[in-house]
N, C-alpha and C. Protein backbone atom coordinates (compact mmCIF):
# COMPACT_ATOMS: atom_id res chain seq x y z
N UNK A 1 60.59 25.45 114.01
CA UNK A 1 61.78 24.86 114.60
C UNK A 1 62.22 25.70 115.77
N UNK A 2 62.66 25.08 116.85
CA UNK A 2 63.06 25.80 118.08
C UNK A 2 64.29 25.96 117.97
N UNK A 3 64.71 26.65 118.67
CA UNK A 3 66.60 27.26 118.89
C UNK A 3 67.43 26.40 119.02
N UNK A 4 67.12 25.10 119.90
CA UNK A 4 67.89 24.28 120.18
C UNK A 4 68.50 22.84 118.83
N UNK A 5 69.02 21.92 118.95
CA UNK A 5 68.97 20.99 118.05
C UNK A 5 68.03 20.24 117.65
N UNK A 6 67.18 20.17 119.10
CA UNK A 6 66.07 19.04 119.08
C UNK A 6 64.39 19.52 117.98
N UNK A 7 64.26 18.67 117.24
CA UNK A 7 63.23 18.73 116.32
C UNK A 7 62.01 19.55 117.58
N UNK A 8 61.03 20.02 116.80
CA UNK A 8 59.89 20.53 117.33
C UNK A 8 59.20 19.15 117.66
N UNK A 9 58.80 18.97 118.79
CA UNK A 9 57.58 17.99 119.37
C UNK A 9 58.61 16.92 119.36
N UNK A 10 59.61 16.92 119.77
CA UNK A 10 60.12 15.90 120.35
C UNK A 10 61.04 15.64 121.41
N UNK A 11 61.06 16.59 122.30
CA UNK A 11 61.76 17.22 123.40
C UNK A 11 60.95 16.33 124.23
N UNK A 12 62.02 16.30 125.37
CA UNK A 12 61.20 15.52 126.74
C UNK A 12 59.90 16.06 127.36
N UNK A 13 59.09 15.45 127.77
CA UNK A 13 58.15 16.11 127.98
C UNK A 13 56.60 16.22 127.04
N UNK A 14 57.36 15.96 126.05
CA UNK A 14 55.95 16.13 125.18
C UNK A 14 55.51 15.31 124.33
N UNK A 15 54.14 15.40 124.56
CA UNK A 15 53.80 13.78 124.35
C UNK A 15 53.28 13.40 122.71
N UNK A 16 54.03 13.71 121.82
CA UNK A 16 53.97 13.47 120.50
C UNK A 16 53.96 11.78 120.29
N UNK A 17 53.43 11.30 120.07
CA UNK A 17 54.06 9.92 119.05
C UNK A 17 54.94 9.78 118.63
N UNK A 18 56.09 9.28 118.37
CA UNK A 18 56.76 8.11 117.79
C UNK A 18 56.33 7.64 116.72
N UNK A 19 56.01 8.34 115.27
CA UNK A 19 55.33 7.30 114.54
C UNK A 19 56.35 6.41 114.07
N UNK A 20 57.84 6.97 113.81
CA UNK A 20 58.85 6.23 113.17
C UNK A 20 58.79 4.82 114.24
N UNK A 21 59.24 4.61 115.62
CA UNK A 21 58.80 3.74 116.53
C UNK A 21 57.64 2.77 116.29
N UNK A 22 56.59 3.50 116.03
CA UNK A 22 55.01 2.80 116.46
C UNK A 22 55.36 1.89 114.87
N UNK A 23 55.77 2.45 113.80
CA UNK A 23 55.61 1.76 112.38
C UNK A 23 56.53 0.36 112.54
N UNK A 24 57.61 0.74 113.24
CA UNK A 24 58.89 -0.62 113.14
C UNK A 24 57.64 -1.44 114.14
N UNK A 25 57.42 -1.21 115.26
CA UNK A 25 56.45 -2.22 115.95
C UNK A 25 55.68 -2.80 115.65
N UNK A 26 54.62 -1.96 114.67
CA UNK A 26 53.77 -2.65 113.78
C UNK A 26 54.27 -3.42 112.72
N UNK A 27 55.20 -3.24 111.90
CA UNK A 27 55.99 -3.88 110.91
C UNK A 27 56.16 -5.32 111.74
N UNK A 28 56.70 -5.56 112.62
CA UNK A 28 57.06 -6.83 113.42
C UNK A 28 55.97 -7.57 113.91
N UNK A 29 54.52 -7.54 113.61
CA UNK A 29 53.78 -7.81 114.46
C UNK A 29 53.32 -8.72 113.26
N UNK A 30 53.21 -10.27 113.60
CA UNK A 30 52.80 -11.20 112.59
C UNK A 30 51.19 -10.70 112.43
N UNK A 31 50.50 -10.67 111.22
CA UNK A 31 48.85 -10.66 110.46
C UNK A 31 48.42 -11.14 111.73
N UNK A 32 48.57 -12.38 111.85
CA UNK A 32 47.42 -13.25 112.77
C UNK A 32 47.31 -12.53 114.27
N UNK A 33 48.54 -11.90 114.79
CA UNK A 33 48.18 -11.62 116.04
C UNK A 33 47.60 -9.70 115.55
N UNK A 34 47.30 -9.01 114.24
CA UNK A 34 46.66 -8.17 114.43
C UNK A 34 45.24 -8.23 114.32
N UNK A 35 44.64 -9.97 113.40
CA UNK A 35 43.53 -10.06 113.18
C UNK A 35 43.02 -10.31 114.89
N UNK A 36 43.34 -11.44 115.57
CA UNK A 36 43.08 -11.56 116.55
C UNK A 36 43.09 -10.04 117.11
N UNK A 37 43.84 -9.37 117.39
CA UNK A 37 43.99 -8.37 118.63
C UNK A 37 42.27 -7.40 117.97
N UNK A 38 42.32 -6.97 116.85
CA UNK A 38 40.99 -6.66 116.18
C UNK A 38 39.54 -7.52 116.74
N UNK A 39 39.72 -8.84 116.65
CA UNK A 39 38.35 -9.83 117.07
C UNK A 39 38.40 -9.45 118.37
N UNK A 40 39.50 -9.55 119.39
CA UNK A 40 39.47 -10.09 120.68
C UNK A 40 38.46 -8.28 121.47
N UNK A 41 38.83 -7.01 120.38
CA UNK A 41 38.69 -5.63 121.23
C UNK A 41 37.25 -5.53 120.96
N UNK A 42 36.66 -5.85 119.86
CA UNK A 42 35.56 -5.93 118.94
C UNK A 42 34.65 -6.98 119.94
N UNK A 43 35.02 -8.27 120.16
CA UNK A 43 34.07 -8.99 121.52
C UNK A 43 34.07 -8.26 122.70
N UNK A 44 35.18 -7.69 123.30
CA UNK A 44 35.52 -6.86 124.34
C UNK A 44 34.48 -5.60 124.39
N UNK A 45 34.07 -4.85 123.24
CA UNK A 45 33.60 -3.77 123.06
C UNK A 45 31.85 -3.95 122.97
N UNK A 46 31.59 -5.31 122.36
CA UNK A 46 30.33 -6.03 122.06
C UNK A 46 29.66 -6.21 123.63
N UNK A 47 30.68 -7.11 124.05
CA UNK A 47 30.16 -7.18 125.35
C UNK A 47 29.71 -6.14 126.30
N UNK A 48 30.36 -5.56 126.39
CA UNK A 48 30.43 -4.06 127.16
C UNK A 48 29.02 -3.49 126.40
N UNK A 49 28.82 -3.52 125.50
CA UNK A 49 27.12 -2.52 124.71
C UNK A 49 26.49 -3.91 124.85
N UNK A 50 26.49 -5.08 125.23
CA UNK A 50 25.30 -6.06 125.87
C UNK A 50 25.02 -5.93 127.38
N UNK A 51 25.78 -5.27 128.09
CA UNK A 51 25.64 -5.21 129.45
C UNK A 51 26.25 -6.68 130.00
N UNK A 52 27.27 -6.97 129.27
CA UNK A 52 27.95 -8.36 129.92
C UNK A 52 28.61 -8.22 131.16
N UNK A 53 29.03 -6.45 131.31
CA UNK A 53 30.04 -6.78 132.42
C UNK A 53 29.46 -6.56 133.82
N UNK A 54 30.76 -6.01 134.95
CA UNK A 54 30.23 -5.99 136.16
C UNK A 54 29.42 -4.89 136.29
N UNK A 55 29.82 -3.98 135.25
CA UNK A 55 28.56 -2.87 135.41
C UNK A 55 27.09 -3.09 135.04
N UNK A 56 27.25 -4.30 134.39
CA UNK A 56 26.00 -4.37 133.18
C UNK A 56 25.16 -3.66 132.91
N UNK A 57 23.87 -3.10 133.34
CA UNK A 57 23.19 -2.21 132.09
C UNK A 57 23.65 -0.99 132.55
N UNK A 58 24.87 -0.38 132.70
CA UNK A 58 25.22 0.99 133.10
C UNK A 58 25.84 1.41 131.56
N UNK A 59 25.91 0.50 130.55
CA UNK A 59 26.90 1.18 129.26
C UNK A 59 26.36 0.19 128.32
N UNK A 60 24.62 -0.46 128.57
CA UNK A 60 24.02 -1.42 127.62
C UNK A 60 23.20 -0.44 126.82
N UNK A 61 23.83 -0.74 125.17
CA UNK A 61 23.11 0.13 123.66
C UNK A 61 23.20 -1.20 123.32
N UNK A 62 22.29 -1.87 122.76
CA UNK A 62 21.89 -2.54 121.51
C UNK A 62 22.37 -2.12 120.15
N UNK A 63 21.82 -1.49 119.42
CA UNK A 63 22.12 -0.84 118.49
C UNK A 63 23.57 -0.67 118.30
N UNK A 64 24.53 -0.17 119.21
CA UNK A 64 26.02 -0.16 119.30
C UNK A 64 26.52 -1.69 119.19
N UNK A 65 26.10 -2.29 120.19
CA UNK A 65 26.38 -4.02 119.86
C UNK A 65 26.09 -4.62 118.87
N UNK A 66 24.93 -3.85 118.07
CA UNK A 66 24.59 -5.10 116.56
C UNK A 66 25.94 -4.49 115.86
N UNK A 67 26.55 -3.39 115.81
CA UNK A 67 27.35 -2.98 114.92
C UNK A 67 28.31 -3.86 115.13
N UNK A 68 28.88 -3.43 116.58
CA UNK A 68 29.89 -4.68 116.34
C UNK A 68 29.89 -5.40 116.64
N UNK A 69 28.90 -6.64 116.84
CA UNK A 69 28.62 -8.21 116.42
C UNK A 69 29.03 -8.33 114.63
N UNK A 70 28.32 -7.75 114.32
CA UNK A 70 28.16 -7.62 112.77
C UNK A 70 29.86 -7.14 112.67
N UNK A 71 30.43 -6.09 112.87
CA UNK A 71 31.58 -6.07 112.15
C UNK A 71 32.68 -7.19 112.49
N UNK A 72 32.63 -7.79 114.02
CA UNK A 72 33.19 -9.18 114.10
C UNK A 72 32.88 -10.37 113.08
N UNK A 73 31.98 -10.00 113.12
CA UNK A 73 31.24 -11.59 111.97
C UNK A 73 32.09 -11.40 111.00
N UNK A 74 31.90 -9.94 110.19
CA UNK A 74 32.45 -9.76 108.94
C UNK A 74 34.20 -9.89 108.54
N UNK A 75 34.84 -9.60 109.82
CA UNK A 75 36.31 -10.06 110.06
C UNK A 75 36.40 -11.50 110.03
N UNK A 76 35.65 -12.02 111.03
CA UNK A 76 36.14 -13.56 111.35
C UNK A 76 36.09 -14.22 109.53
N UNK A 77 34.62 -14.05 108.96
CA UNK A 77 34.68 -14.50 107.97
C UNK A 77 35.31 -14.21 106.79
N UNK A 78 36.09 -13.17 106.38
CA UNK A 78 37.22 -12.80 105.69
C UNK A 78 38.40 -13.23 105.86
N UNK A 79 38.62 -13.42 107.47
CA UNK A 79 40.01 -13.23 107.94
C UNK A 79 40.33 -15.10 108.25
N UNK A 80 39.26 -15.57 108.27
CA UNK A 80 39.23 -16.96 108.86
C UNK A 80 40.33 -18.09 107.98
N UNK A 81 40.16 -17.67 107.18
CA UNK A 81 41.13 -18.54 106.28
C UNK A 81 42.61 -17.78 106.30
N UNK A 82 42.76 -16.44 107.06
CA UNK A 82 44.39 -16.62 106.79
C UNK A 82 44.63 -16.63 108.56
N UNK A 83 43.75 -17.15 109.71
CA UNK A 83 44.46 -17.30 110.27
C UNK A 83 43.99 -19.23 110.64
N UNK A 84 44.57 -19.99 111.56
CA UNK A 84 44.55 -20.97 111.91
C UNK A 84 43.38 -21.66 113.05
N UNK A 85 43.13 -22.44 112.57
CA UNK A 85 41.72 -23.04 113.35
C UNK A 85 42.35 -22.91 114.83
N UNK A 86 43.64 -23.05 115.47
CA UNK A 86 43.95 -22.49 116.55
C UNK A 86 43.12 -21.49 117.11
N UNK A 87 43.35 -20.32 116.45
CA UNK A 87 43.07 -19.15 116.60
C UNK A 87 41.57 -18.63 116.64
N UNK A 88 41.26 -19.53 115.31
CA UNK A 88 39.94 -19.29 114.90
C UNK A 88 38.40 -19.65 115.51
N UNK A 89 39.37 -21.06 116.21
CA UNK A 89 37.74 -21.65 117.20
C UNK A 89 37.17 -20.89 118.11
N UNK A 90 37.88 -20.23 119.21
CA UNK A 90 37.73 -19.67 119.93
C UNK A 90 37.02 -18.05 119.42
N UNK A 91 37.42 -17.24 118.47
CA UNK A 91 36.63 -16.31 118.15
C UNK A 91 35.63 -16.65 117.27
N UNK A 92 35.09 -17.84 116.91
CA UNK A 92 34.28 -18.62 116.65
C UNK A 92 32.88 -18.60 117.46
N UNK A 93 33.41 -19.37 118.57
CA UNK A 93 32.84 -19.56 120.02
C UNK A 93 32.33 -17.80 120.63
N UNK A 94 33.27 -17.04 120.77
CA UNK A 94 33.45 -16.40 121.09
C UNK A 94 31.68 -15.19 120.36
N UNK A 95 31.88 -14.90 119.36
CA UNK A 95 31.09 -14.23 118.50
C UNK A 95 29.62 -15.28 118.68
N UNK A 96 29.81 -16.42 118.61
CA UNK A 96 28.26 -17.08 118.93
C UNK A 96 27.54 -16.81 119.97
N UNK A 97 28.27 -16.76 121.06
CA UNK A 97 27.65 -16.77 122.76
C UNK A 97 27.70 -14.95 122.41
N UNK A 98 28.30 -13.94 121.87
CA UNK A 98 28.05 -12.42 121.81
C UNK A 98 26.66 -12.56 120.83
N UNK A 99 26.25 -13.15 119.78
CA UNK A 99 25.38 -13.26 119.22
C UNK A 99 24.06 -14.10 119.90
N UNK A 100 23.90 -15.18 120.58
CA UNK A 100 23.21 -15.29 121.60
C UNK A 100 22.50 -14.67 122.41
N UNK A 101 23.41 -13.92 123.21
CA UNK A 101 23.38 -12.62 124.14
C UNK A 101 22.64 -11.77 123.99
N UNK A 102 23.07 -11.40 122.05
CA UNK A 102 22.27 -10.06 121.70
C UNK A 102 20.73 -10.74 121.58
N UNK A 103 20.67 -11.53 121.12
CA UNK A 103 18.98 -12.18 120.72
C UNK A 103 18.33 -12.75 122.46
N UNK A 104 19.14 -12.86 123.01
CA UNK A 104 18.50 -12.80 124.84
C UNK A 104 17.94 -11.19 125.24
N UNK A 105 19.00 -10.65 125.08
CA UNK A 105 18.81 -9.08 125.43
C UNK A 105 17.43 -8.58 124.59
N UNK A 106 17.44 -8.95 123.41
CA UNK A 106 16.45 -7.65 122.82
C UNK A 106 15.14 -8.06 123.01
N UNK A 107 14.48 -7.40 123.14
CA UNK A 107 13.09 -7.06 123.80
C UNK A 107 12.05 -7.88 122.62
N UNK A 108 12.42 -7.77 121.25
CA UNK A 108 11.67 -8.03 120.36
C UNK A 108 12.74 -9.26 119.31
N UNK A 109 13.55 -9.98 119.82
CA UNK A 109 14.31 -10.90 118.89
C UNK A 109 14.09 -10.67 117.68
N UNK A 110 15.46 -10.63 116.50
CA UNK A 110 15.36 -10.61 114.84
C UNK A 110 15.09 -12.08 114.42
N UNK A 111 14.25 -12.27 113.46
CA UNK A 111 13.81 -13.24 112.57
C UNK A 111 15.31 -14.42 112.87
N UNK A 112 15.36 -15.41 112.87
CA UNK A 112 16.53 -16.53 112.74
C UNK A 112 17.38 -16.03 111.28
N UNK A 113 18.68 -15.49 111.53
CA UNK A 113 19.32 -15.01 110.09
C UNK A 113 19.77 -13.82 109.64
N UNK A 114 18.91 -13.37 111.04
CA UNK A 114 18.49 -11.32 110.70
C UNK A 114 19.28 -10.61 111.75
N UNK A 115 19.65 -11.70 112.21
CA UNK A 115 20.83 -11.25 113.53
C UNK A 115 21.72 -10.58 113.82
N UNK A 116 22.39 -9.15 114.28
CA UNK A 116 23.77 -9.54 113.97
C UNK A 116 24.91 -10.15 113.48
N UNK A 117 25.35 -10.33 112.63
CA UNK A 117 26.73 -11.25 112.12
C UNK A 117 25.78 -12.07 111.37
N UNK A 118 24.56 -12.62 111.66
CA UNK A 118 24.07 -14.02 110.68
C UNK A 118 24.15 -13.61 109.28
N UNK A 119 24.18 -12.80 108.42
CA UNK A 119 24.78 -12.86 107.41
C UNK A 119 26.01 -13.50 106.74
N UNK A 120 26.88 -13.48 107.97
CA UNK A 120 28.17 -14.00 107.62
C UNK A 120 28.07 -15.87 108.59
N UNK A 121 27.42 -15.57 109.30
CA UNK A 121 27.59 -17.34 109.98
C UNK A 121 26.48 -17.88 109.99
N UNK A 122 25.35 -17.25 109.70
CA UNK A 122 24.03 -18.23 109.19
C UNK A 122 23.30 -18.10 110.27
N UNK A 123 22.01 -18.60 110.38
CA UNK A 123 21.05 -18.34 112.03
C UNK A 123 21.89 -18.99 112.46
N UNK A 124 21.35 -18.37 114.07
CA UNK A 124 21.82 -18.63 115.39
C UNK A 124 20.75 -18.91 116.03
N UNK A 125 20.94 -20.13 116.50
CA UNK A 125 19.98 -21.04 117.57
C UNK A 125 20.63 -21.39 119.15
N UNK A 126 19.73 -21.27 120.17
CA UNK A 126 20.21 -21.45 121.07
C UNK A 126 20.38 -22.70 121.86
């Protein structure tokens, strides 16, 4: 504890967290928009290890992308029933054309099933 009144690590200047803050924010934040915000970083992150973006093959791993193809799959299909086909088509869509992608990209394509995510959404055909 410092001399003054103010708690340790929470004086101006220093860049501690807020967890009391960050918790009320999270507390307020409806399920559906954390499952989404989870799918939407997870395609975001997929893409980026397929070489989708403007950099493309400057940050393309395979191997990093099956992970998270696969851990998207495994959300959507857990999570699919508590959020709304609203929500759901689109990271639907979304995870197919990332699963696509990956079976374009790889040099040696997995068996129909053996895919990324096809465990959880079944082969992927193009």
């Amino acid at each position: 504890m410092n001399d003054d009144a103010t708690p340790a690590g929470s004086g101006p200047g220093n860049n501690t967290p807020d967890f009391d803050a960050m918790t009320r924010d999270i507390a307020e934040v409806p399920a559906v928009e954390v499952i989404v915000t989870v799918a939407v970083n997870l395609m975001s992150a997929a893409a980026v290890k397929l070489g989708l973006t403007e950099d493309g093959d400057a940050h393309k791993d395979l191997d990093e992308a099956r992970k998270l193809v696969h851990a998207l799959a495994g959300l959507l299909d857990a999570g699919v029933t508590e959020i709304s086909s609203f929500h759901a088509a689109p990271l639907r869509d979304g995870l197919k054309s990332l699963q696509l992608a990956f079976r374009e990209a790889s040099l040696v394509p997995d068996e129909p099933g053996q895919g990324p995510g096809e465990k959880y959404t079944g082969p992927v055909f193009g």
